[in-house]
Each structure stands twice: as structure tokens, then as C-alpha cells.
Protein backbone atom coordinates (compact mmCIF):
# COMPACT_ATOMS: atom_id res chain seq x y z
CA UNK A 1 2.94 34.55 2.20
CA UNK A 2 0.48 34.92 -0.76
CA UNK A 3 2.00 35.14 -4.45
CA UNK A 4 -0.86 36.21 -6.98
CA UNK A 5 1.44 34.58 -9.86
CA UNK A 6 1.67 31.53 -7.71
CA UNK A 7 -2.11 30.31 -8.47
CA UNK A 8 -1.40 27.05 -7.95
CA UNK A 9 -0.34 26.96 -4.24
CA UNK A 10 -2.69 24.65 -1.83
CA UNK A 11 -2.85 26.14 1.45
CA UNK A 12 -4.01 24.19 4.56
CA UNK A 13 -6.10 25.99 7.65
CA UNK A 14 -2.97 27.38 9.28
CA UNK A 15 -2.07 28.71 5.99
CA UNK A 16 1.18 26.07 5.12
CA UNK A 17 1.79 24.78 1.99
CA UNK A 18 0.25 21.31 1.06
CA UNK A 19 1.86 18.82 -1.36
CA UNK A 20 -0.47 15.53 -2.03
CA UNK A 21 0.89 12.28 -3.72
CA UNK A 22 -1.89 9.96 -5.30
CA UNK A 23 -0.80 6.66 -5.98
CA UNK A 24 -2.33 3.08 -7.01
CA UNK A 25 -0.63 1.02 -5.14
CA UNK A 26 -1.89 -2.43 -4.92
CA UNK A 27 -1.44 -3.13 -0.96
CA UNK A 28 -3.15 -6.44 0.44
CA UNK A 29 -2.00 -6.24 4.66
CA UNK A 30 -1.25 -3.64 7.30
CA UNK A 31 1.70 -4.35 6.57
CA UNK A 32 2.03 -3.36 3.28
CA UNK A 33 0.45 -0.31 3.72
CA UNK A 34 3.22 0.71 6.72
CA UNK A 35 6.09 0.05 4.61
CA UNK A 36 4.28 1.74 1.67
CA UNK A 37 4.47 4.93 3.89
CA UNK A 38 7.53 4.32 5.67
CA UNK A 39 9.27 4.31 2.49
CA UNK A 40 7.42 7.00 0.94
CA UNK A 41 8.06 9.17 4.11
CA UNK A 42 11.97 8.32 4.19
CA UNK A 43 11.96 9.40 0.16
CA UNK A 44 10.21 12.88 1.17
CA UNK A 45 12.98 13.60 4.15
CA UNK A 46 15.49 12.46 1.79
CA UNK A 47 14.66 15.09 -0.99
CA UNK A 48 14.19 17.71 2.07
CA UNK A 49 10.42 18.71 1.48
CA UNK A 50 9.04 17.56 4.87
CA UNK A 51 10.10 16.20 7.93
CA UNK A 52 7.38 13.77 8.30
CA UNK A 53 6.56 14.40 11.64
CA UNK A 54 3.10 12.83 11.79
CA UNK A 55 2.68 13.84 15.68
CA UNK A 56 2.94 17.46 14.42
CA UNK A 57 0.40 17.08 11.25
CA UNK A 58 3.60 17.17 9.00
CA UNK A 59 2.28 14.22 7.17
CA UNK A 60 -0.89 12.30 6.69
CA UNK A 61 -2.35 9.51 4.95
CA UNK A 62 -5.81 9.67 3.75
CA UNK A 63 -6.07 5.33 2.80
CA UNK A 64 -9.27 4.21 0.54
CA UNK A 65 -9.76 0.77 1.41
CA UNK A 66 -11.65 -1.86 -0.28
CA UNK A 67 -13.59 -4.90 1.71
CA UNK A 68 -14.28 -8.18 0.53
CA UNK A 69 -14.32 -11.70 1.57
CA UNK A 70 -11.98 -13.84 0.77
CA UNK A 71 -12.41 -15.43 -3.21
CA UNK A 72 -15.00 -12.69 -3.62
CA UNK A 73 -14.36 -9.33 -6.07
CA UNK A 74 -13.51 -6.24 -4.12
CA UNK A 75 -16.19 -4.38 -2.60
CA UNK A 76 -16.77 -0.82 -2.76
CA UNK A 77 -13.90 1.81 -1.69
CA UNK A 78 -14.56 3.43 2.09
């Protein structure tokens, strides 16, 4: 439902609400990057403002990664 003295509300295509966390996390496997979300995902059901039902679009991760090899400085973000 629109609110005119809500201007700051993100709406996605099917007209829900959007919330988006921007971080800086320094992650260096896979693995990292799962827990990362797990975690971050647990602490969002927690507080109540998603399920984080990724099968359902609920939640999504957009990831920049950086590519290098190894000793090198890290390449540019894709």
C-alpha cells in the first residue's frame, strides 16, 4: 500500500518492501561467504523482518567478488 509521507520505501516488481544490508566483510572461501549469510539470515528471522526463504525470493545475495592469483593484489570487483 503506497504512503506519500513514506518517501523512502523501496518497492520490488511485485510491489513488497525491500530492505538491503551493505557490508565489507573481508571473506577469503565459500565458506566464509555461507556462514557470512547463514548468520546474517538467522539474525534477520531472529528480529522477525523476513523469513529468509531464499526458494521464495525472500532473500538474496548480490556477492562482488574479487580475482587474483595467489601472492598477487586483488583484481578488479565482478
Amino acid at each position: 500500500e503506497y504512503n506519500p509521507k513514506c518517501p523512502y520505501r523501496d518497492l520490488n516488481r511485485a510491489g513488497v518492501a525491500l530492505m538491503e544490508i551493505v557490508s565489507e566483510p573481508d571473506m577469503r572461501s565459500a565458506d566464509e561467504a555461507a556462514a557470512y549469510l547463514k548468520k546474517l539470515r538467522s539474525i534477520l528471522r531472529y528480529v522477525g523482518s523476513c523469513d529468509g526463504d531464499m526458494e521464495k525470493g525472500n532473500m538474496r545475495c548480490d556477492a562482488k567478488v574479487a580475482v587474483r592469483k595467489p601472492g598477487d593484489k586483488l583484481g578488479t570487483r565482478c
